[in-house]
PDB file of N, CA and C in Angstrom:
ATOM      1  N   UNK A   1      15.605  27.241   9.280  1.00  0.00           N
ATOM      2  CA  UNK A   1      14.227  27.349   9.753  1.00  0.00           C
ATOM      3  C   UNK A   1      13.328  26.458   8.907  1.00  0.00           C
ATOM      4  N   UNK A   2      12.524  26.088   9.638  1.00  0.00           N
ATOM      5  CA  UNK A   2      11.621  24.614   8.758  1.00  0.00           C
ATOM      6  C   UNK A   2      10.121  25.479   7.979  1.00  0.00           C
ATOM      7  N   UNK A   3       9.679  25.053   6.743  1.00  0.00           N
ATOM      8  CA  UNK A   3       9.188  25.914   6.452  1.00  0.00           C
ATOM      9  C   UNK A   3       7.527  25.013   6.373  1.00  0.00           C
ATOM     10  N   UNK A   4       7.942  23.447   6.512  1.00  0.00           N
ATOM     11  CA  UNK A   4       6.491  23.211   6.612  1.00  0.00           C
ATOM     12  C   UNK A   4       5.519  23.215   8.215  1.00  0.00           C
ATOM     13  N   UNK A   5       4.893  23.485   7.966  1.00  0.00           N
ATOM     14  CA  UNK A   5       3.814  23.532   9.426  1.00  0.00           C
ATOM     15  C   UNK A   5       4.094  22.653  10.552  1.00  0.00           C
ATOM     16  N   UNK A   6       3.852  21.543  10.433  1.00  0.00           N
ATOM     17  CA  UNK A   6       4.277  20.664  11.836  1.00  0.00           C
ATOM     18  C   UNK A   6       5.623  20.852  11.857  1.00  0.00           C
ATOM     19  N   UNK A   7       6.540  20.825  11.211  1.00  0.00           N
ATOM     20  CA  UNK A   7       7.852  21.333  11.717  1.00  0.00           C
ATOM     21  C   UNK A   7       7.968  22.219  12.373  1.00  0.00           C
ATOM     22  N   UNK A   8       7.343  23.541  12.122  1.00  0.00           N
ATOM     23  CA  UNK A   8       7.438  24.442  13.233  1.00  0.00           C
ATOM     24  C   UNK A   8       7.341  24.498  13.998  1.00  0.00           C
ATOM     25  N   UNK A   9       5.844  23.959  14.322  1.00  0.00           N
ATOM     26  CA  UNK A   9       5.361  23.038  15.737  1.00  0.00           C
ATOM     27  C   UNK A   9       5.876  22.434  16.591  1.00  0.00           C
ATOM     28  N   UNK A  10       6.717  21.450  15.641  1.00  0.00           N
ATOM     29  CA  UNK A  10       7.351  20.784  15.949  1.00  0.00           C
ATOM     30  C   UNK A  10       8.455  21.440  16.960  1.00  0.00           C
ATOM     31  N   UNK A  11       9.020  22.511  16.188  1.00  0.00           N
ATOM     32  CA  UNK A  11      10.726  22.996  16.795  1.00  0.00           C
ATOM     33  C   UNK A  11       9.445  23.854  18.083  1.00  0.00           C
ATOM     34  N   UNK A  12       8.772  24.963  17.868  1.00  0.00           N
ATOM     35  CA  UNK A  12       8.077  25.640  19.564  1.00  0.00           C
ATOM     36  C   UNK A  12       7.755  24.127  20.414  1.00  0.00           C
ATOM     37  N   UNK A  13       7.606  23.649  20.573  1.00  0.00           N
ATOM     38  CA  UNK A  13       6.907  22.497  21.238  1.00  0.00           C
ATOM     39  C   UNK A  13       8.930  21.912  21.455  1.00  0.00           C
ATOM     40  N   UNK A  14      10.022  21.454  20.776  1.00  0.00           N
ATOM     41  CA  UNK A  14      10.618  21.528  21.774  1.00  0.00           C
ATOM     42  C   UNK A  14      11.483  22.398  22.335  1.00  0.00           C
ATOM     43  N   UNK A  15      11.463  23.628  21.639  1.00  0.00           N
ATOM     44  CA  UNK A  15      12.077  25.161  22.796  1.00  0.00           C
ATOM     45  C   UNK A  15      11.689  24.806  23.998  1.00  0.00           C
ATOM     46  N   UNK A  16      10.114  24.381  23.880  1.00  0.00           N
ATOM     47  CA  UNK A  16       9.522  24.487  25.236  1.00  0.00           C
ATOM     48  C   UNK A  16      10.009  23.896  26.527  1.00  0.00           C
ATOM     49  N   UNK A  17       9.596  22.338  25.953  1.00  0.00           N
ATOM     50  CA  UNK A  17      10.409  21.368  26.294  1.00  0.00           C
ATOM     51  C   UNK A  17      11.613  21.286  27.111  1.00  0.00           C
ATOM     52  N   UNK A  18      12.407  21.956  26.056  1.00  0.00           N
ATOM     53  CA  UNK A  18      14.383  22.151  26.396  1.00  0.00           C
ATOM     54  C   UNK A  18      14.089  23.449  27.842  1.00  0.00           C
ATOM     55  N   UNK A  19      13.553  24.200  27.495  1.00  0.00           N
ATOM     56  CA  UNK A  19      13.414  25.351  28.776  1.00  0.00           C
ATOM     57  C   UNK A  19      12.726  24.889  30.010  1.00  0.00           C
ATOM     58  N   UNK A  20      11.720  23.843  30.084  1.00  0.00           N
ATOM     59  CA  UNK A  20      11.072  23.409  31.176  1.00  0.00           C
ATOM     60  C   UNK A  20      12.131  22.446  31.734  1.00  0.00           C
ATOM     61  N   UNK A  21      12.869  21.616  30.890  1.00  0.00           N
ATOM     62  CA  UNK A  21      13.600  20.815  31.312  1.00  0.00           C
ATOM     63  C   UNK A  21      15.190  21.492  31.927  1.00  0.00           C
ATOM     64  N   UNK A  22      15.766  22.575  31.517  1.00  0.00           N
ATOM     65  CA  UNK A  22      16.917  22.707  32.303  1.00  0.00           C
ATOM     66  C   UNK A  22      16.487  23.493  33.105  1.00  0.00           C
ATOM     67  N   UNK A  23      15.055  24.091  33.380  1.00  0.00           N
ATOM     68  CA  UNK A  23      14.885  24.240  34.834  1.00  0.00           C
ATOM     69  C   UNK A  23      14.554  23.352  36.059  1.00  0.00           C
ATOM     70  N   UNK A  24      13.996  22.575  35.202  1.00  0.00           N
ATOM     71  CA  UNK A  24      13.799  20.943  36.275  1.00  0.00           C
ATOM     72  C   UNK A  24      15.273  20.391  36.824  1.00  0.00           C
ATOM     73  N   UNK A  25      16.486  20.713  35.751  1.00  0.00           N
ATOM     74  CA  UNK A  25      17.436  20.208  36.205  1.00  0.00           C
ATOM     75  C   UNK A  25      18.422  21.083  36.806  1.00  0.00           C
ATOM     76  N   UNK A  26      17.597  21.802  37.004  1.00  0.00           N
ATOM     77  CA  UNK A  26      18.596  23.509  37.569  1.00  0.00           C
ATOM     78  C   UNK A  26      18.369  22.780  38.563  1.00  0.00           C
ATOM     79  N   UNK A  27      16.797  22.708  39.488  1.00  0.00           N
ATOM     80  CA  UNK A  27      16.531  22.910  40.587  1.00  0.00           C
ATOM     81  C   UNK A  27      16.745  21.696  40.924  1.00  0.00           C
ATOM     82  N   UNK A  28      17.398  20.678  40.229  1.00  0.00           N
ATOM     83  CA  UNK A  28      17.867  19.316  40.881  1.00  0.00           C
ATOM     84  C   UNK A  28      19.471  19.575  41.047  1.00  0.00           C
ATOM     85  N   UNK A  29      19.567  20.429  40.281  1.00  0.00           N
ATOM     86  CA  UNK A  29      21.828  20.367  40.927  1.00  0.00           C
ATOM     87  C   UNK A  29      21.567  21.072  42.335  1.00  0.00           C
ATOM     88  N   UNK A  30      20.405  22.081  42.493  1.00  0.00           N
ATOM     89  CA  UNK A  30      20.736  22.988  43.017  1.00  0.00           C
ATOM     90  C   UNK A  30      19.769  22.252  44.635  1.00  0.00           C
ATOM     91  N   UNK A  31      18.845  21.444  44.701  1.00  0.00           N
ATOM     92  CA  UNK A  31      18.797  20.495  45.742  1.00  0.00           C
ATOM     93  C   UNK A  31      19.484  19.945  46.192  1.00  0.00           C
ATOM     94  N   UNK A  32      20.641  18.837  45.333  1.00  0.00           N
ATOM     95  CA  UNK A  32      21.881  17.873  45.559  1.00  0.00           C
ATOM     96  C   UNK A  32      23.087  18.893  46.498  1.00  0.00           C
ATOM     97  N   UNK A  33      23.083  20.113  45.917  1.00  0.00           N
ATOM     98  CA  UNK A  33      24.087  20.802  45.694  1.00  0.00           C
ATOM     99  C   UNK A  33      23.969  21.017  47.547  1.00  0.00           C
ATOM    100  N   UNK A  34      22.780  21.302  47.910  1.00  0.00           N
ATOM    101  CA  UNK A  34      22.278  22.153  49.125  1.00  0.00           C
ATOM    102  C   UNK A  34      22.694  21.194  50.441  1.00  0.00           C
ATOM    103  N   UNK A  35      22.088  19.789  49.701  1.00  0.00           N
ATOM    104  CA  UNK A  35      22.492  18.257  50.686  1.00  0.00           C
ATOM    105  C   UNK A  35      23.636  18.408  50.770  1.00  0.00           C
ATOM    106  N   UNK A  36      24.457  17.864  49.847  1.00  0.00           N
ATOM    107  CA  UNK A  36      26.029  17.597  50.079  1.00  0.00           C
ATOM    108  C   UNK A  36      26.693  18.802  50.567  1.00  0.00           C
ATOM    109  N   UNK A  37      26.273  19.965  50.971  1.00  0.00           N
ATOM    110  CA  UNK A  37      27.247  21.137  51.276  1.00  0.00           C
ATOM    111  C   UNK A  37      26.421  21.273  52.757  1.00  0.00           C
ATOM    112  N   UNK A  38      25.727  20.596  53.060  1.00  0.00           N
ATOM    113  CA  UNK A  38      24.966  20.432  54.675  1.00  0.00           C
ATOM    114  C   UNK A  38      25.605  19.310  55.704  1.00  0.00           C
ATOM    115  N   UNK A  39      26.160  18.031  54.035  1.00  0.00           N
ATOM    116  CA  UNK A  39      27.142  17.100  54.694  1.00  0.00           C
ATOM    117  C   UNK A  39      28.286  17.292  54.900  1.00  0.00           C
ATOM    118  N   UNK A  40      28.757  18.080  53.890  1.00  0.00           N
ATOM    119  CA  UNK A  40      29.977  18.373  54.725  1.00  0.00           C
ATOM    120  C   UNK A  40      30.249  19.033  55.808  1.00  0.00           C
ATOM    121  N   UNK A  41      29.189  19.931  56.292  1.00  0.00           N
ATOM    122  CA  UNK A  41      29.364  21.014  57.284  1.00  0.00           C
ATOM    123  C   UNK A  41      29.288  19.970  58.885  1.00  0.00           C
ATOM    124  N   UNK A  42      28.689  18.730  58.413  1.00  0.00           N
ATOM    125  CA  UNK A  42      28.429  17.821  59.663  1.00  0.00           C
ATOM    126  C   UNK A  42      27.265  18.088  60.521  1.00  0.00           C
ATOM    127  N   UNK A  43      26.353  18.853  59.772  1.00  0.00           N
ATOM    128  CA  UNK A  43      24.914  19.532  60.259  1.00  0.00           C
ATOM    129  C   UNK A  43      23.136  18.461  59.697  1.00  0.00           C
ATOM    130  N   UNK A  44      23.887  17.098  60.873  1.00  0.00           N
ATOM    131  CA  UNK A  44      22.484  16.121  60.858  1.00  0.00           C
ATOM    132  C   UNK A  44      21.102  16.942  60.551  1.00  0.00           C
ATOM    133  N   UNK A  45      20.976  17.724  61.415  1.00  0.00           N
ATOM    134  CA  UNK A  45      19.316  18.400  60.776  1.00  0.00           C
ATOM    135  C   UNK A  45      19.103  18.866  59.933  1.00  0.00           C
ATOM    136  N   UNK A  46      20.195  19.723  59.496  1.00  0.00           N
ATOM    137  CA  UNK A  46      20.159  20.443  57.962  1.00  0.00           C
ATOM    138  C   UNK A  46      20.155  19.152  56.753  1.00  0.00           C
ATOM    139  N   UNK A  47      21.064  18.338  57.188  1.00  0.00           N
ATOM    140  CA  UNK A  47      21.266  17.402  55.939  1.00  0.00           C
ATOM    141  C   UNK A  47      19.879  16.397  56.121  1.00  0.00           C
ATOM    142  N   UNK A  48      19.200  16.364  57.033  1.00  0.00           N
ATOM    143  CA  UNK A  48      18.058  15.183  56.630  1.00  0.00           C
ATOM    144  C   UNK A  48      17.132  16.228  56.004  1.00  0.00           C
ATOM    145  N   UNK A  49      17.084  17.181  56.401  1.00  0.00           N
ATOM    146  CA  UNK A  49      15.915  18.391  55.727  1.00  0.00           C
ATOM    147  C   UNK A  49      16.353  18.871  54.181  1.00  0.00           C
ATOM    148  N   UNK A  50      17.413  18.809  54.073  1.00  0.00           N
ATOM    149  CA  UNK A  50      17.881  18.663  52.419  1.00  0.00           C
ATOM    150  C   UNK A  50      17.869  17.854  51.480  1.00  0.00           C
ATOM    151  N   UNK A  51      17.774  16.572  52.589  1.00  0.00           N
ATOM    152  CA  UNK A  51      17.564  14.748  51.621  1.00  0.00           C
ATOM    153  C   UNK A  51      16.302  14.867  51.403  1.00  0.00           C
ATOM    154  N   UNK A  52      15.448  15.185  52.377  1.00  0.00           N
ATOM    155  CA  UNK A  52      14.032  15.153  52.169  1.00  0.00           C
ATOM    156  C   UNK A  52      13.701  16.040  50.741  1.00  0.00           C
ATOM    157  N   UNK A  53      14.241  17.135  50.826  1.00  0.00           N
ATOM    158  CA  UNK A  53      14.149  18.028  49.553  1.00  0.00           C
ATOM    159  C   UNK A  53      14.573  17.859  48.417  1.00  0.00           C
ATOM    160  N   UNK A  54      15.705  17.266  48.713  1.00  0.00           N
ATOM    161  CA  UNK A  54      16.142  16.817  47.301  1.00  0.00           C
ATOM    162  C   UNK A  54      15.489  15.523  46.683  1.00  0.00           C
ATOM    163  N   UNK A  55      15.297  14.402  47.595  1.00  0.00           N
ATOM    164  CA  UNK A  55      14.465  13.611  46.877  1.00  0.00           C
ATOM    165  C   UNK A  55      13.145  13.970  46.574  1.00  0.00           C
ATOM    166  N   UNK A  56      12.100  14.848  47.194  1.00  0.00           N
ATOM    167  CA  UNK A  56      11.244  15.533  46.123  1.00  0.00           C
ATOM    168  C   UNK A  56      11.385  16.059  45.187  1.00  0.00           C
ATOM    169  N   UNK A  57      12.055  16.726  44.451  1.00  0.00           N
ATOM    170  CA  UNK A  57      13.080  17.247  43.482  1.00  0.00           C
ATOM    171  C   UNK A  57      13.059  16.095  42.449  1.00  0.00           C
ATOM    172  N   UNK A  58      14.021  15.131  43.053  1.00  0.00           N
ATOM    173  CA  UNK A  58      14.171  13.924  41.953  1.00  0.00           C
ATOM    174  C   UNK A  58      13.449  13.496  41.707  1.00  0.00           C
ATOM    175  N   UNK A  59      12.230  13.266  42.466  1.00  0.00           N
ATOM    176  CA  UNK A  59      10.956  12.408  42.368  1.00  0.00           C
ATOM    177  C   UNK A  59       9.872  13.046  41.386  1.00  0.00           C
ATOM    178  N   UNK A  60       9.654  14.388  41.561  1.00  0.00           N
ATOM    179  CA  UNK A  60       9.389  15.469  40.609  1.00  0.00           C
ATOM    180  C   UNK A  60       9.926  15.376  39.180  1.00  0.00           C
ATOM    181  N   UNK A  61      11.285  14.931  39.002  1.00  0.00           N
ATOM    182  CA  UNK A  61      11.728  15.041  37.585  1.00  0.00           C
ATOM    183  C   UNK A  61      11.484  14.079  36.700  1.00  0.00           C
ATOM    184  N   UNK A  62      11.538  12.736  37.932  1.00  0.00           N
ATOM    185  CA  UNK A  62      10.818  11.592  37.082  1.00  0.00           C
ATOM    186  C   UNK A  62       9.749  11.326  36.601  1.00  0.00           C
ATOM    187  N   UNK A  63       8.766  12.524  37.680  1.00  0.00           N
ATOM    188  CA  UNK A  63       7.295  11.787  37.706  1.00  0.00           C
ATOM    189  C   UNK A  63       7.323  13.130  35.831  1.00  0.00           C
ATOM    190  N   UNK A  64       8.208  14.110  36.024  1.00  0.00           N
ATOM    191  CA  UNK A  64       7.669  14.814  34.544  1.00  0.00           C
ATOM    192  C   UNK A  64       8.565  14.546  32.969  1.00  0.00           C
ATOM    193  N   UNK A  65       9.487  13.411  33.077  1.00  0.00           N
ATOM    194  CA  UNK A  65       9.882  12.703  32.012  1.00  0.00           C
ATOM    195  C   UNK A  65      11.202  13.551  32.309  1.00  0.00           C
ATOM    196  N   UNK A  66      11.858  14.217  32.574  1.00  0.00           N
ATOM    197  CA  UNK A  66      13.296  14.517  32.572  1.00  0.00           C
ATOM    198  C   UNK A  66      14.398  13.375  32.860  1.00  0.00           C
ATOM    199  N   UNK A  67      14.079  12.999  34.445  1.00  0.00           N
ATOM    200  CA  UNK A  67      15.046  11.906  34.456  1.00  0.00           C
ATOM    201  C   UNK A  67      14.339  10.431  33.839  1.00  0.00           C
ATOM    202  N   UNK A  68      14.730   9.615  34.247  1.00  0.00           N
ATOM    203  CA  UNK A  68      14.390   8.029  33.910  1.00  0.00           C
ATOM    204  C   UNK A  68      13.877   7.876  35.411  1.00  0.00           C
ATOM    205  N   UNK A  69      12.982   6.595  35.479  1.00  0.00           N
ATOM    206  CA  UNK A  69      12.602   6.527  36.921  1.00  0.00           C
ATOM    207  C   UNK A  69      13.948   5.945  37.255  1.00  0.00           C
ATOM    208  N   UNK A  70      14.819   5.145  36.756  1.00  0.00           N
ATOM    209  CA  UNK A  70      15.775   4.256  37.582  1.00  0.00           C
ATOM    210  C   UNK A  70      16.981   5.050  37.923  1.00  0.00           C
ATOM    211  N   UNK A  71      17.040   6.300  37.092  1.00  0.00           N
ATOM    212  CA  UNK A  71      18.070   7.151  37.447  1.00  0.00           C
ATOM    213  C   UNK A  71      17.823   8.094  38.817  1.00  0.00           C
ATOM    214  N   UNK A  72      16.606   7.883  38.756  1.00  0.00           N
ATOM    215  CA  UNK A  72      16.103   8.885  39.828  1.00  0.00           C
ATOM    216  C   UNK A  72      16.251   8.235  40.688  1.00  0.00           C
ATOM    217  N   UNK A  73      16.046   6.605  40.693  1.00  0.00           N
ATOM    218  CA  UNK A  73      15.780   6.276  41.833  1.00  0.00           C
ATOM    219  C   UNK A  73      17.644   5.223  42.803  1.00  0.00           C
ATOM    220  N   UNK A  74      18.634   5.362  41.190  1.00  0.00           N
ATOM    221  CA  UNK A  74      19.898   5.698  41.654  1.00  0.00           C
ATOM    222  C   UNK A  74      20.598   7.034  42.859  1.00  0.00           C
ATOM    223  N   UNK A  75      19.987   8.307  41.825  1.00  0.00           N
ATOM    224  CA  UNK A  75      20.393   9.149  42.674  1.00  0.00           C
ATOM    225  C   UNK A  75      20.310   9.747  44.003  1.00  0.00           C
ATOM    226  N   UNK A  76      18.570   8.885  44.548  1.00  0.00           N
ATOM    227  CA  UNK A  76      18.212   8.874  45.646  1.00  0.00           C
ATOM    228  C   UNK A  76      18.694   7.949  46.533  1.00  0.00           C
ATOM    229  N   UNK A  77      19.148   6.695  45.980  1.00  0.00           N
ATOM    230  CA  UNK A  77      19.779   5.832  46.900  1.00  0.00           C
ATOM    231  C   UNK A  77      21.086   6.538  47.469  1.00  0.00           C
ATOM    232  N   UNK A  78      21.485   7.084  46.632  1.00  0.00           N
ATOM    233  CA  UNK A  78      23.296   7.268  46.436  1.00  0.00           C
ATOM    234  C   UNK A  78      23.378   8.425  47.730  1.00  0.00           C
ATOM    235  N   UNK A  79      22.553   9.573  47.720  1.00  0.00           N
ATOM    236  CA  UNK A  79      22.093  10.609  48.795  1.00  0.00           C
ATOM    237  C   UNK A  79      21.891   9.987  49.966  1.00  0.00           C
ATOM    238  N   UNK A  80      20.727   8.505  49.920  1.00  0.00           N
ATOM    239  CA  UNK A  80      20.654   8.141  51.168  1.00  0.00           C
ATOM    240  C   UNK A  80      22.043   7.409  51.548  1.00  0.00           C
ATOM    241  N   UNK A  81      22.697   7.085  51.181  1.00  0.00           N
ATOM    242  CA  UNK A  81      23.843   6.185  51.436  1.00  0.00           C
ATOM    243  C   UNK A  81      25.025   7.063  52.010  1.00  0.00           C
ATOM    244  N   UNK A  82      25.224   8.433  51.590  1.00  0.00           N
ATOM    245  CA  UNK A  82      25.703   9.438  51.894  1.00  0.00           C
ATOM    246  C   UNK A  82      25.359   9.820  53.469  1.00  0.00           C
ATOM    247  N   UNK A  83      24.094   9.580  53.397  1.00  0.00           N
ATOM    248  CA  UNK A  83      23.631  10.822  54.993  1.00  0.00           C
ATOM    249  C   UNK A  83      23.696   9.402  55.816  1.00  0.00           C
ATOM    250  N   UNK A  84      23.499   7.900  55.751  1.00  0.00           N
ATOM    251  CA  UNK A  84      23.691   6.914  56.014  1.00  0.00           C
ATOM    252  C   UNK A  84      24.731   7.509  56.788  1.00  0.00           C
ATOM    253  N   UNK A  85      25.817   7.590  56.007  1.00  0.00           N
ATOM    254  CA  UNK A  85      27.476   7.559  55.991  1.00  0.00           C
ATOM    255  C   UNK A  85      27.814   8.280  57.273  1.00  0.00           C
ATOM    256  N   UNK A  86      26.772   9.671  57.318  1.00  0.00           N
ATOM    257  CA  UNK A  86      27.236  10.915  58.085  1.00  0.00           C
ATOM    258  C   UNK A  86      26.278  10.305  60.142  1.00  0.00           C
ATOM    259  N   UNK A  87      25.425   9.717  59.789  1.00  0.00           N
ATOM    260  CA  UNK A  87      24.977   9.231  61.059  1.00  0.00           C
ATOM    261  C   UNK A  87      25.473   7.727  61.778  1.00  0.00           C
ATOM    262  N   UNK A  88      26.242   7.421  60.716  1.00  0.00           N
ATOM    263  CA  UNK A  88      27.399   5.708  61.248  1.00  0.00           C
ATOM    264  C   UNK A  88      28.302   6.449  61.639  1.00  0.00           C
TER     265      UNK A  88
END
């Protein structure tokens, strides 16, 4: 345990941090998770209504420093390329 002042600060400030962030990334497995299990079912409406969701999600994580913008904007390609896949 840190015993000078901004250290402490320091460590609450990133508990915080660490807890805001694996819920940001909860609710991003758990968007991806919703898409790809809509693609496999072969359910076009469900899966564009899940892309839509999930890339708010990703777009959300970037805009609050969790992901990187370019990762975000990997993982959104990669989804669209997927549901691409399911309407060719």
């Amino acid at each position: 345990m840190p015993i000078i002042k901004s250290a402490i600060k320091r460590m609450k400030q990133s508990e915080v941090r660490r807890q805001r962030n694996r819920k940001v990334k909860s609710q991003l497995k758990s968007a991806v998770k919703q898409f790809l299990l809509s693609l496999e079912g072969n359910e076009t409406q469900e899966a564009h209504r899940h892309y839509a969701s999930a890339t708010r999600v990703i777009d959300k994580a970037a805009a609050k420093g969790v992901l990187h913008k370019k990762t975000a904007a990997r993982k959104k390609s990669r989804l669209a390329r997927r549901l691409n896949g399911l309407a060719g």
